[in-house]
C-alpha atoms as a PDB file:
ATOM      1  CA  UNK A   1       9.899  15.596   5.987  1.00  0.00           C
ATOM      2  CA  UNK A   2      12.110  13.594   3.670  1.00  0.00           C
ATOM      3  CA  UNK A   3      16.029  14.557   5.061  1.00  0.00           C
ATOM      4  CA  UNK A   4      19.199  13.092   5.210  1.00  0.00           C
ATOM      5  CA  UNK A   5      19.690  12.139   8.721  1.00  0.00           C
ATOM      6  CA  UNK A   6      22.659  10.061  10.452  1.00  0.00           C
ATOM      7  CA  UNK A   7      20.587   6.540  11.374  1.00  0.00           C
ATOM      8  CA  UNK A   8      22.193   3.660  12.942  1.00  0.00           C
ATOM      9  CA  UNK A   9      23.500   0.864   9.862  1.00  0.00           C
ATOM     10  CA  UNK A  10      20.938  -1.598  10.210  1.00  0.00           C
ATOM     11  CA  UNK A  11      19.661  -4.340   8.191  1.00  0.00           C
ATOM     12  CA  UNK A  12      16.537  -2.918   6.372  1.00  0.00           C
ATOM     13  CA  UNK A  13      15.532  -6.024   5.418  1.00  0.00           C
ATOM     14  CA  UNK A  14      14.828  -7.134   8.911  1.00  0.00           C
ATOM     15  CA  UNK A  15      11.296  -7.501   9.838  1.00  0.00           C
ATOM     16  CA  UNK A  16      11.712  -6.792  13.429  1.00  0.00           C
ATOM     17  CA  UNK A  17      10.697  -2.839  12.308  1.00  0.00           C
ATOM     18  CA  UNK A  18       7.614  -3.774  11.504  1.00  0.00           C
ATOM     19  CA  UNK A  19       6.726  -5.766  14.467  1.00  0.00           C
ATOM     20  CA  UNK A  20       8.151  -9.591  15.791  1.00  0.00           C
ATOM     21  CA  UNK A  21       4.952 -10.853  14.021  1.00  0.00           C
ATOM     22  CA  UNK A  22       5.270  -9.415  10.703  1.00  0.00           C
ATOM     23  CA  UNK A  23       6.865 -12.027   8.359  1.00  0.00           C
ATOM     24  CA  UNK A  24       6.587 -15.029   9.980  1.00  0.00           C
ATOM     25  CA  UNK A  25       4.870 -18.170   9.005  1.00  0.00           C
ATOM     26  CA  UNK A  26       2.334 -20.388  11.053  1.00  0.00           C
ATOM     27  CA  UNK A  27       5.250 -21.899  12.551  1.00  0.00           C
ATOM     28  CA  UNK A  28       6.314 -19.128  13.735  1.00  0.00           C
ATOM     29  CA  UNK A  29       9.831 -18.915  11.638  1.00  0.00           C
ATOM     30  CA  UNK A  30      10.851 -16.174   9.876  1.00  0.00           C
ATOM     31  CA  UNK A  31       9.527 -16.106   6.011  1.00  0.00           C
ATOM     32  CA  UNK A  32      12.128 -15.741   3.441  1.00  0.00           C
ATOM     33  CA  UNK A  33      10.084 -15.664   0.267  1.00  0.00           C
ATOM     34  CA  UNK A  34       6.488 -14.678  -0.922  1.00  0.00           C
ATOM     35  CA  UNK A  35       5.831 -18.666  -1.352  1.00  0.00           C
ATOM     36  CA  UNK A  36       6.271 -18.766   2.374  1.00  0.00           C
ATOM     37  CA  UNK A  37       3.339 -16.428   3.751  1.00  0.00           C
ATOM     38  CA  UNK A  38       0.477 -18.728   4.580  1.00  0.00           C
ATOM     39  CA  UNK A  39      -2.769 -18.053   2.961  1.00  0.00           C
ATOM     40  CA  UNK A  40      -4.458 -17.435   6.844  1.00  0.00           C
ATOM     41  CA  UNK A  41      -2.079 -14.445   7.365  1.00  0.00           C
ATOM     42  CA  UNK A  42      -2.644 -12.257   4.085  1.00  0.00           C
ATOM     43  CA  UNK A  43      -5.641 -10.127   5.767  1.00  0.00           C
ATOM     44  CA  UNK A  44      -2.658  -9.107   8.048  1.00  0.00           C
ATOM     45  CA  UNK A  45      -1.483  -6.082   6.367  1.00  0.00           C
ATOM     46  CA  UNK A  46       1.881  -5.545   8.195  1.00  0.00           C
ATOM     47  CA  UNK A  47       2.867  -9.154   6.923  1.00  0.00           C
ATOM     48  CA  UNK A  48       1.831  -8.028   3.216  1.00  0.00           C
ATOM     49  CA  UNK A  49       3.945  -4.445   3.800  1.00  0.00           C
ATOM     50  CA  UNK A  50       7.056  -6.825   4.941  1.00  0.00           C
ATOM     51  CA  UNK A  51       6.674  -8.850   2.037  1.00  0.00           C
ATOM     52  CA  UNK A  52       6.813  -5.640  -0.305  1.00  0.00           C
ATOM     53  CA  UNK A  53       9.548  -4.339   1.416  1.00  0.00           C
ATOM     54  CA  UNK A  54      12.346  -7.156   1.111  1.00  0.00           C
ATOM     55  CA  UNK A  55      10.898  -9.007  -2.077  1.00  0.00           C
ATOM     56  CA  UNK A  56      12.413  -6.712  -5.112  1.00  0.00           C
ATOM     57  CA  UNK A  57      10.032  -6.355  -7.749  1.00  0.00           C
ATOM     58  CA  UNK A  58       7.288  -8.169  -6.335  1.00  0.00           C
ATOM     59  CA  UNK A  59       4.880  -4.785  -6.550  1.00  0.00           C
ATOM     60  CA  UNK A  60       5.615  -3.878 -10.192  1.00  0.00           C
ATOM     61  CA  UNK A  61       5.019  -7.623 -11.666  1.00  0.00           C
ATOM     62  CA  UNK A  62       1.511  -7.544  -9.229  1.00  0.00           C
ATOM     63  CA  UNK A  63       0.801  -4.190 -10.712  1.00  0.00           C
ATOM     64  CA  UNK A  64       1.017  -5.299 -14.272  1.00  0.00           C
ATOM     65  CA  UNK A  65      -1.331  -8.154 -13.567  1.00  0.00           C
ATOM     66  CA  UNK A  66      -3.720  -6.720 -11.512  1.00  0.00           C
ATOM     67  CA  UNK A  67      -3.776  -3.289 -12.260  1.00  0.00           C
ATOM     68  CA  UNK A  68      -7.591  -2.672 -11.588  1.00  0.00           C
ATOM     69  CA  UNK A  69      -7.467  -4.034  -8.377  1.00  0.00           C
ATOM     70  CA  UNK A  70      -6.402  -1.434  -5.244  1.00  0.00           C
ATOM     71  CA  UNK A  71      -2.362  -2.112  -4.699  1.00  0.00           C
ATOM     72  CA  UNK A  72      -3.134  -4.019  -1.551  1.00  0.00           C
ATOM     73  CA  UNK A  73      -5.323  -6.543  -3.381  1.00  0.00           C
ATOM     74  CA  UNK A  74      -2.380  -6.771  -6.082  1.00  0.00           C
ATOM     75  CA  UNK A  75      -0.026  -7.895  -3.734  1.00  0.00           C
ATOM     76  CA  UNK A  76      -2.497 -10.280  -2.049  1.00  0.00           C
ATOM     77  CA  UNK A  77      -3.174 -12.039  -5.543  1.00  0.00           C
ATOM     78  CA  UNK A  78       0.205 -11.890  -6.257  1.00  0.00           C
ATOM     79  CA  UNK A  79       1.930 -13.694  -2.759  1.00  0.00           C
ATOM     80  CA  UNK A  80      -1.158 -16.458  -3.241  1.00  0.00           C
ATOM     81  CA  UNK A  81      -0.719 -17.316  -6.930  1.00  0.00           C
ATOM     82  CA  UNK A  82       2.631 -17.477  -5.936  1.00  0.00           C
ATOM     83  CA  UNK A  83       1.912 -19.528  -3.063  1.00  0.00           C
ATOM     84  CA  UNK A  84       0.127 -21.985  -5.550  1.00  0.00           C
ATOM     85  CA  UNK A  85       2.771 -22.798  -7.570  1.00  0.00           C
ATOM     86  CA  UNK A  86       1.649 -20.232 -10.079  1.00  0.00           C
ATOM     87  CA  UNK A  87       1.881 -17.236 -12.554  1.00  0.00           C
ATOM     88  CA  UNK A  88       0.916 -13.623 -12.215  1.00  0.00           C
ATOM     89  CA  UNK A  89      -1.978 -14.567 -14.802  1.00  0.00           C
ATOM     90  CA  UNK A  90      -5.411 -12.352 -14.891  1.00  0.00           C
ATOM     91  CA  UNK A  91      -7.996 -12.901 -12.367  1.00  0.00           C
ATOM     92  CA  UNK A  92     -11.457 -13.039 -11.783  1.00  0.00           C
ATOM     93  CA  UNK A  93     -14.619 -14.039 -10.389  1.00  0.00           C
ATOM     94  CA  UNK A  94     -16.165 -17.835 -11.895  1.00  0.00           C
ATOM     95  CA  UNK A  95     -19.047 -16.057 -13.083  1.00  0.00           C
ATOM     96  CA  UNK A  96     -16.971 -13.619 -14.516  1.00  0.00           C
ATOM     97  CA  UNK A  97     -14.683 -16.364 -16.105  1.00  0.00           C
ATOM     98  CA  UNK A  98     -17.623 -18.038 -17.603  1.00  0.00           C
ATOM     99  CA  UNK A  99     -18.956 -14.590 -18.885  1.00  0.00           C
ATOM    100  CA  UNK A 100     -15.269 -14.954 -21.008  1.00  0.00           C
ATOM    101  CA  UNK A 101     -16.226 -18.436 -22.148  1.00  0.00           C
ATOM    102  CA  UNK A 102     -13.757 -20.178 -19.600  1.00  0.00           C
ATOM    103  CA  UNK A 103     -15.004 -22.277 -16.854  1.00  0.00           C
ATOM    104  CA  UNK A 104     -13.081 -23.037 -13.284  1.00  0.00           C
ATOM    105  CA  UNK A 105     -11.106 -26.165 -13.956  1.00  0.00           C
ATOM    106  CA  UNK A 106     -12.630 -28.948 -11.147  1.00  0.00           C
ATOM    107  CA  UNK A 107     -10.762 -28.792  -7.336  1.00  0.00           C
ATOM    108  CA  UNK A 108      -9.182 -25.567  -8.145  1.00  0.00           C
ATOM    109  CA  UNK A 109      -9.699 -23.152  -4.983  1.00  0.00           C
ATOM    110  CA  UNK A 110     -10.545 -19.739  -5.206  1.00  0.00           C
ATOM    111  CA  UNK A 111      -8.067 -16.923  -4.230  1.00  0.00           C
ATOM    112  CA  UNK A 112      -9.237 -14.320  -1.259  1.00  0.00           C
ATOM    113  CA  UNK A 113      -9.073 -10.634  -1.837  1.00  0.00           C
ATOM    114  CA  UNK A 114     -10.260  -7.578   0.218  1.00  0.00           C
ATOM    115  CA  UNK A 115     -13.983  -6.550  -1.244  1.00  0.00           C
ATOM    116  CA  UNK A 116     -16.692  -4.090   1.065  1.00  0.00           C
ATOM    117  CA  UNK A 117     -19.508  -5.837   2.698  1.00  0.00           C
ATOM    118  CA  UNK A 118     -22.260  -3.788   3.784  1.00  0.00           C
ATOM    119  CA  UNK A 119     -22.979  -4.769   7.632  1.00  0.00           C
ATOM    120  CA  UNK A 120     -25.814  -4.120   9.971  1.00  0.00           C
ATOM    121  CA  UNK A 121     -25.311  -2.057  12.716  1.00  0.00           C
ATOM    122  CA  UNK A 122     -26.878  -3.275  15.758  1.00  0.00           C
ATOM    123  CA  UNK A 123     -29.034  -1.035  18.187  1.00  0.00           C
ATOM    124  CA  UNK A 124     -27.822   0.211  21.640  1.00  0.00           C
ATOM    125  CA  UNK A 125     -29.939  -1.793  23.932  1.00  0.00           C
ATOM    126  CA  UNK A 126     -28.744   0.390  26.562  1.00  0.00           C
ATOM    127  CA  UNK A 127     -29.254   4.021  25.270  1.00  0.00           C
ATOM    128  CA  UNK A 128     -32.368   6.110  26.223  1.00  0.00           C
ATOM    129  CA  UNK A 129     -35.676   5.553  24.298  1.00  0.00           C
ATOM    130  CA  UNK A 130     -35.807   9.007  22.554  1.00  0.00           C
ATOM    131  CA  UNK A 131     -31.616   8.634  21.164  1.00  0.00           C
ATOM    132  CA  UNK A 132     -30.316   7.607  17.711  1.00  0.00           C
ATOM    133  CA  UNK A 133     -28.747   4.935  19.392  1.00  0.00           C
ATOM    134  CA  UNK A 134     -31.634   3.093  20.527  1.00  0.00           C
ATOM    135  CA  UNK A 135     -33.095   3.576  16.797  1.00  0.00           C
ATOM    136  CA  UNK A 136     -32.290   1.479  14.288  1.00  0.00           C
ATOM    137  CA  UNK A 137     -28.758   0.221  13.892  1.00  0.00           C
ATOM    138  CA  UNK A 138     -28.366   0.681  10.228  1.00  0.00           C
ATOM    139  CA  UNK A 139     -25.793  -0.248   8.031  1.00  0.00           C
ATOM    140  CA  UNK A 140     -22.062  -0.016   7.445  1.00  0.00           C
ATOM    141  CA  UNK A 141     -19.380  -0.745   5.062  1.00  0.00           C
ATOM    142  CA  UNK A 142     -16.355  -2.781   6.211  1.00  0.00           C
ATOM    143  CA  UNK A 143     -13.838  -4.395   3.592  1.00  0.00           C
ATOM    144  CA  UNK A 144     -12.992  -8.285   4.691  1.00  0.00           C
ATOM    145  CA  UNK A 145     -11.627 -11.237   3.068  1.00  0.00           C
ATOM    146  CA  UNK A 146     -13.736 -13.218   0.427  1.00  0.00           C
ATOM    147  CA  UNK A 147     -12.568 -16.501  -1.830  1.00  0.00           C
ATOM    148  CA  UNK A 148     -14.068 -15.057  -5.034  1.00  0.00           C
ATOM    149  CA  UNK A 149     -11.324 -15.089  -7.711  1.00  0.00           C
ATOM    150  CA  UNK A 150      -9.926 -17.084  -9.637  1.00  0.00           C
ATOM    151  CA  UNK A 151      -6.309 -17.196 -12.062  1.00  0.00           C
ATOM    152  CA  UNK A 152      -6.424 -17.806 -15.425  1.00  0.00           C
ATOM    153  CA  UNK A 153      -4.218 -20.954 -15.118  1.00  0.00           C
ATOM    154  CA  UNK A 154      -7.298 -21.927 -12.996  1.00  0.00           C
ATOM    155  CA  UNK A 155      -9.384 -21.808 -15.858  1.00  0.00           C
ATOM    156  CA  UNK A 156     -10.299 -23.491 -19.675  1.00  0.00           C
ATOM    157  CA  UNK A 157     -11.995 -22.888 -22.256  1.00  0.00           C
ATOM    158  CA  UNK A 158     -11.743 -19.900 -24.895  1.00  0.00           C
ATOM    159  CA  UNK A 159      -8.920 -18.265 -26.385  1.00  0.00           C
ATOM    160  CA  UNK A 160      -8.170 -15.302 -23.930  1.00  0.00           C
ATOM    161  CA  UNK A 161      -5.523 -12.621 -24.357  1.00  0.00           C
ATOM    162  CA  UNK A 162      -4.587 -10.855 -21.329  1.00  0.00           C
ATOM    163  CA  UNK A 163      -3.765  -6.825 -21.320  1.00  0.00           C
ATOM    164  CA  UNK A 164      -0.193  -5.830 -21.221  1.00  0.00           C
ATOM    165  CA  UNK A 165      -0.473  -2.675 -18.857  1.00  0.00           C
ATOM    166  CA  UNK A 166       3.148  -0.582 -18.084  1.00  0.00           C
ATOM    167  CA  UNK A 167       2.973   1.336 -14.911  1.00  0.00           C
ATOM    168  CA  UNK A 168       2.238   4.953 -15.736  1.00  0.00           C
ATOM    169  CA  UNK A 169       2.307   8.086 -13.356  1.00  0.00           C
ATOM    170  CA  UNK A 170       2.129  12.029 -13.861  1.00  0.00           C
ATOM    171  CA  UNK A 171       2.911  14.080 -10.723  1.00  0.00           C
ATOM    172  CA  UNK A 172       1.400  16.981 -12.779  1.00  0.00           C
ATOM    173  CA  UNK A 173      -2.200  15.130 -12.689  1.00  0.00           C
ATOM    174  CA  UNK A 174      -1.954  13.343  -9.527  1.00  0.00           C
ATOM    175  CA  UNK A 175      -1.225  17.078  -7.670  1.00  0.00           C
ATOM    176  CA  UNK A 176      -3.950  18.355  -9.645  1.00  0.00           C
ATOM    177  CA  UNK A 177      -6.646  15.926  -8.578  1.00  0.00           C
ATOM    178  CA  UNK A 178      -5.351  15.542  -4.801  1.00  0.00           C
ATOM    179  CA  UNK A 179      -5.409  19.662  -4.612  1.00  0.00           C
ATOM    180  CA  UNK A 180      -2.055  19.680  -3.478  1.00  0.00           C
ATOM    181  CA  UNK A 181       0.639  22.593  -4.879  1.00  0.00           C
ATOM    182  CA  UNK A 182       4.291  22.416  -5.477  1.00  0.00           C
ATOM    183  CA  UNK A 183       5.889  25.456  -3.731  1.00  0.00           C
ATOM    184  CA  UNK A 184       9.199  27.236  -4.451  1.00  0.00           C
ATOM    185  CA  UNK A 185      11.355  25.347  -2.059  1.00  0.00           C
ATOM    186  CA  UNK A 186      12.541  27.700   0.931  1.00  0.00           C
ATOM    187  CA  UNK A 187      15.184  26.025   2.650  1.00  0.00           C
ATOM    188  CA  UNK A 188      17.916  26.385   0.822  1.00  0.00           C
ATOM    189  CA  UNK A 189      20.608  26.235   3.725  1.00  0.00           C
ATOM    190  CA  UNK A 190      21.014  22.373   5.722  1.00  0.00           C
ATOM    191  CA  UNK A 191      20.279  19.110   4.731  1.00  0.00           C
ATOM    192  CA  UNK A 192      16.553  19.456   3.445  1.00  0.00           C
ATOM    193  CA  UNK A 193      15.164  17.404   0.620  1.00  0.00           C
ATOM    194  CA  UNK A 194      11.583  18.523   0.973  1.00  0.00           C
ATOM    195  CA  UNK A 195       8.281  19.934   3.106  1.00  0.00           C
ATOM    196  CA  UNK A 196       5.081  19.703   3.486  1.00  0.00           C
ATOM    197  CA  UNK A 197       2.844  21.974   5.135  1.00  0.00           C
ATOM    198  CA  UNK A 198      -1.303  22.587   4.640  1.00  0.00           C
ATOM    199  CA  UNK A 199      -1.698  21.032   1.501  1.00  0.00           C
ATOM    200  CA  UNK A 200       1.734  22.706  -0.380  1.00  0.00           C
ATOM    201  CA  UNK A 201       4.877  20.577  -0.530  1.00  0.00           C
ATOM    202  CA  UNK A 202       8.709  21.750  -1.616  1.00  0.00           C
ATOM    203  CA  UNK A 203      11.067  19.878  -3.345  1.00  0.00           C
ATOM    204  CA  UNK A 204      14.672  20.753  -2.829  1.00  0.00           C
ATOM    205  CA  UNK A 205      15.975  21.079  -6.810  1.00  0.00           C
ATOM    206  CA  UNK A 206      19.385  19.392  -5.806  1.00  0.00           C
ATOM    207  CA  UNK A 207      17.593  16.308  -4.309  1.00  0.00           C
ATOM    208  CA  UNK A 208      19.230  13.502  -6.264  1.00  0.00           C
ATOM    209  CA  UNK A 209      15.206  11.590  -5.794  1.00  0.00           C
ATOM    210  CA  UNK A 210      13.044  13.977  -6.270  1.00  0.00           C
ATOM    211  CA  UNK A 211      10.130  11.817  -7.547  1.00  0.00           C
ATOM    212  CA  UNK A 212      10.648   9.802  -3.971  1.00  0.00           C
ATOM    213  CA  UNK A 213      10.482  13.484  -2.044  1.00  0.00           C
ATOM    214  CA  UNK A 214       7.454  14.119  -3.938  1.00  0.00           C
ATOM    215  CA  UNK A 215       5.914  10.965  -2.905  1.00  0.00           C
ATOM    216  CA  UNK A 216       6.908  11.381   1.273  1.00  0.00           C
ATOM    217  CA  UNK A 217       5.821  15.180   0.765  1.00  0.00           C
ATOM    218  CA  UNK A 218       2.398  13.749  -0.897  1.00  0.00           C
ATOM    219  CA  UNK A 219       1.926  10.854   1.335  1.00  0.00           C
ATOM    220  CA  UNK A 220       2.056  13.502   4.435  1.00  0.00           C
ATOM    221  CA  UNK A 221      -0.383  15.543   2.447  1.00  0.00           C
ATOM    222  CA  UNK A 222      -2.575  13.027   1.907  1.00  0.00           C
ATOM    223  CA  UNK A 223      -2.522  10.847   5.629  1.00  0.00           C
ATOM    224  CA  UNK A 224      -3.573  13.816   7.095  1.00  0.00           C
ATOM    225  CA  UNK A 225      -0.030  15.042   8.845  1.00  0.00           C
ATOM    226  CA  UNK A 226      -0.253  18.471   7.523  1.00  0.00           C
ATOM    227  CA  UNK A 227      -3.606  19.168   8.934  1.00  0.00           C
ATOM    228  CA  UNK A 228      -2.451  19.088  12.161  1.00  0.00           C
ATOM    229  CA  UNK A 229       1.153  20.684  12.139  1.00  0.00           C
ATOM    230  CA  UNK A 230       3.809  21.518   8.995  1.00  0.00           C
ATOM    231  CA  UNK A 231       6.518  19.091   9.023  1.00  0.00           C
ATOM    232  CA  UNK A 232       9.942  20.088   9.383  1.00  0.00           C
ATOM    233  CA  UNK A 233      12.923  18.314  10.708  1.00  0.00           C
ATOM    234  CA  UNK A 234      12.401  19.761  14.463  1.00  0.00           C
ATOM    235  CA  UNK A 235       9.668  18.076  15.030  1.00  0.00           C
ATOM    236  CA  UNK A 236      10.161  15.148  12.996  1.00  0.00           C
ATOM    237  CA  UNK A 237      11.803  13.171  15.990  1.00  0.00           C
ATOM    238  CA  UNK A 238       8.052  13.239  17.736  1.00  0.00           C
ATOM    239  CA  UNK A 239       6.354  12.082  14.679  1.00  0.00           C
ATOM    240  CA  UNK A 240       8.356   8.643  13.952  1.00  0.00           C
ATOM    241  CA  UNK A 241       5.175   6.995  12.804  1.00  0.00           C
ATOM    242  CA  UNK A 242       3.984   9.748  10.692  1.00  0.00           C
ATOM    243  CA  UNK A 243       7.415   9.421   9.260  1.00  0.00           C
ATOM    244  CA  UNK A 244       7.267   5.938   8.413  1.00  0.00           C
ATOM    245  CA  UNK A 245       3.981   5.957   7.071  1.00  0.00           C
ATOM    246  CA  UNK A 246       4.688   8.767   4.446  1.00  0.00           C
ATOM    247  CA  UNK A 247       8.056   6.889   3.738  1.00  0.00           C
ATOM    248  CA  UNK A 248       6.501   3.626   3.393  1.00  0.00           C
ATOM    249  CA  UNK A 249       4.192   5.395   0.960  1.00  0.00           C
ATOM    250  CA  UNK A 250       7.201   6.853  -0.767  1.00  0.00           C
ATOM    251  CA  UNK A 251       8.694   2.687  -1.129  1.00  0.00           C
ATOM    252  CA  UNK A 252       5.849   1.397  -2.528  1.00  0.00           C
ATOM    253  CA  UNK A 253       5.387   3.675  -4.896  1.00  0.00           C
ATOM    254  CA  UNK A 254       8.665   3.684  -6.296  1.00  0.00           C
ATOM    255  CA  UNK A 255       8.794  -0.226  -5.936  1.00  0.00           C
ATOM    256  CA  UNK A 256       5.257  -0.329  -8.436  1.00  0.00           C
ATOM    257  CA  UNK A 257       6.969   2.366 -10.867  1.00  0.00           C
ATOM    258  CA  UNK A 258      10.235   0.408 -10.992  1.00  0.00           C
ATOM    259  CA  UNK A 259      11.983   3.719  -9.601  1.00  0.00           C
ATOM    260  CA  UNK A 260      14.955   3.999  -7.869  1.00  0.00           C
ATOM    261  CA  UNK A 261      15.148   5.298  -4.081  1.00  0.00           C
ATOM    262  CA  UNK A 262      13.807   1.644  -2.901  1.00  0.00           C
ATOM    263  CA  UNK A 263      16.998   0.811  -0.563  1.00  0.00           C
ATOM    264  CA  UNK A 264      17.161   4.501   0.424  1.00  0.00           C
ATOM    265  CA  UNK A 265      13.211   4.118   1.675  1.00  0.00           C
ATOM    266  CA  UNK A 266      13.713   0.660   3.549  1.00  0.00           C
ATOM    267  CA  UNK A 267      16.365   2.748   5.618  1.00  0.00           C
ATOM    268  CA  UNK A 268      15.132   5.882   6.389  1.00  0.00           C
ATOM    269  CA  UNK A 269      11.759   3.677   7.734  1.00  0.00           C
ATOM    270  CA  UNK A 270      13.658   1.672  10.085  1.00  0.00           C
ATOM    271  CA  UNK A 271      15.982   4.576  10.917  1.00  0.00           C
ATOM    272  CA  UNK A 272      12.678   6.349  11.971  1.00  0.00           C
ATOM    273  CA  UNK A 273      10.645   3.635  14.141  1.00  0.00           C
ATOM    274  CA  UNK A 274      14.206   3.365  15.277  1.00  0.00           C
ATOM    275  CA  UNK A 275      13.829  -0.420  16.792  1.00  0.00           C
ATOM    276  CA  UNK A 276      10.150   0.087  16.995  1.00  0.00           C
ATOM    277  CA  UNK A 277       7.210  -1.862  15.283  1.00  0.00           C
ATOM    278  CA  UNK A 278       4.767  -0.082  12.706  1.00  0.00           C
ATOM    279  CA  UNK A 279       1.286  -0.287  13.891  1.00  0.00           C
ATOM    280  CA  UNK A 280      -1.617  -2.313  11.884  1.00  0.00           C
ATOM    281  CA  UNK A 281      -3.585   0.410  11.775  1.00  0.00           C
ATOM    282  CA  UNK A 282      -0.486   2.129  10.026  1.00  0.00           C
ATOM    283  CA  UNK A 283       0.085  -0.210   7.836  1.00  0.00           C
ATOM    284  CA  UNK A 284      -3.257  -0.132   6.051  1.00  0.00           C
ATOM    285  CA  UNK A 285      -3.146   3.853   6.162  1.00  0.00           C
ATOM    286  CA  UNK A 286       0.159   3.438   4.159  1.00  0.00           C
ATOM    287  CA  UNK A 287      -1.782   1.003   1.187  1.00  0.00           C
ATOM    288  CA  UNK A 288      -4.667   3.290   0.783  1.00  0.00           C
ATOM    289  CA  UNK A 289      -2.486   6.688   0.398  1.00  0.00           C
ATOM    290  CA  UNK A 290      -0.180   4.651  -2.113  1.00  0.00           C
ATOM    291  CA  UNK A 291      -3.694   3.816  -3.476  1.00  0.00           C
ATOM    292  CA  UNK A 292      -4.900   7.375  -3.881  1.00  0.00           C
ATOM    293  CA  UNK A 293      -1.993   8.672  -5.174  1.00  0.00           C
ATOM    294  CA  UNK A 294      -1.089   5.743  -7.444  1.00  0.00           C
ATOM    295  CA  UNK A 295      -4.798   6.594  -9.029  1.00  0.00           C
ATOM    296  CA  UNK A 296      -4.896  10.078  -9.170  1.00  0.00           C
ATOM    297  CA  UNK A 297      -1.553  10.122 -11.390  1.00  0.00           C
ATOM    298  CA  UNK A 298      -3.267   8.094 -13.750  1.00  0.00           C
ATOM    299  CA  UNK A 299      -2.412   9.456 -17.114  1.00  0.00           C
ATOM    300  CA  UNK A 300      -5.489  10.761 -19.348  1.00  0.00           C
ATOM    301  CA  UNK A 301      -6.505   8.029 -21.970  1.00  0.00           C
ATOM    302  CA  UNK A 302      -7.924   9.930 -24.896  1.00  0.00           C
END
């Protein structure tokens, strides 16, 4: 549920909310700028969440540069080539570089992005003789950090002209593709901005940020909150995390479209963990339903 509610006047920019750990170098001070997050800490995705939250503009510039790659691999390219001493440029792989007719200048050191790896499973040892378990193990899918890419500044050779690409969203499309229906909104009396419940959202039509309602209501859609219970505001106080996560969905998402609502999200998610820390396993559940519903907006190129 996306609702005005009376939180405590903090500072949102704090990154105590999303756990003493998030935001803080190898040192163990408190970063103040992309430049500052060490390259060993960017497969920590509460650090990367922190850094989206209280670095204005950082997702829409990392969008526009890597717009092909999943929005947590943006901002991981971005806060390294930043962390190099560089500009958002176009990346890729030095066999896809030389494919361009540029070649990997000599020293330079390869950026490390999020890619699957498939993994064997290993056999239970200790299950019966006649279970699946004891079988083969099999293999899996797990997505871990690899230095494969590379910046254009990294790179010479060949003329090479780099795609201007303007973030670009329907909420017509992206309902559409998710199965997910806009309802007439029934709760007209109170403070209510917007619903979700099964896979049906309402938008209140005086909400002064609608597109940011849409995007909680989505996000709750999406993570799965709705399969369990609808969401209203009496039972929003036992589902603070679920409440962050859609909100946090709701940030980034207006942070990559250049939107307004982005001060008005970093509140209402500390308001809701209300001195409490944002799990990792939330934090990467936020990224990929940003993800999905980033992609299934994408306007029809015809």
């Amino acid at each position: 549920m996306n609702a005005q509610s009376n939180h405590p006047s903090n500072d949102t920019t704090d990154p105590q909310f999303l756990g003493p750990e998030a935001g803080q170098q190898a040192d163990g001070k408190a970063g103040g700028s992309a430049r500052d997050v060490q390259a060993h800490e960017l497969g920590d995705m509460r650090t990367i969440l922190h850094i989206a939250l209280t670095q204005p503009g950082v997702m829409n510039q990392a969008y526009r540069a890597f717009h092909n790659y999943s929005i947590g691999n943006q901002l991981l390219a971005a806060l390294q080539l930043l962390d190099k001493g560089l500009p958002l440029a176009p990346i890729a792989s030095f066999n896809a570089w030389r494919e361009k007719g540029r070649f990997v200048k000599k020293g330079e050191k390869a950026i490390s992005l999020f890619m699957p790896i498939s993994v064997k499973r290993r056999a239970d040892k200790d299950a019966p003789a006649d279970s699946a378990e004891a079988g083969e193990g099999g293999t899996f899918s797990m997505f871990m950090l690899r230095p494969n890419w590379f910046s254009l500044n990294q790179t010479e050779g060949g003329a090479f002209t780099a795609e201007t690409v303007t973030p670009a969203w329907d909420a017509v499309t992206a309902m559409a593709a998710l199965d997910i229906i806009e309802e007439p909104f029934e709760h007209l009396q109170g403070n209510h901005l917007g619903y979700a419940r099964a896979r049906s959202i309402g938008l209140n039509p005086l909400n002064p940020l609608k597109h940011k309602t849409r995007f909680h209501e989505m996000a709750h859609v999406v993570l799965g909150h709705t399969a369990v219970a609808d969401m209203h505001d009496d039972e929003a106080l036992k589902r603070q995390i679920e409440e962050a996560e859609a909100e946090g969905v709701a940030y980034l998402l207006c942070a990559l479209l250049d939107l307004p609502g982005q001060a008005e999200s970093r509140f209402y998610i500390q308001g809701w963990l209300q001195g409490g820390t944002l799990p990792e396993k939330s934090a990467k559940r936020i990224f990929g339903a940003a993800d999905r519903i980033m992609k299934a907006g994408q306007p029809v190129q015809h």
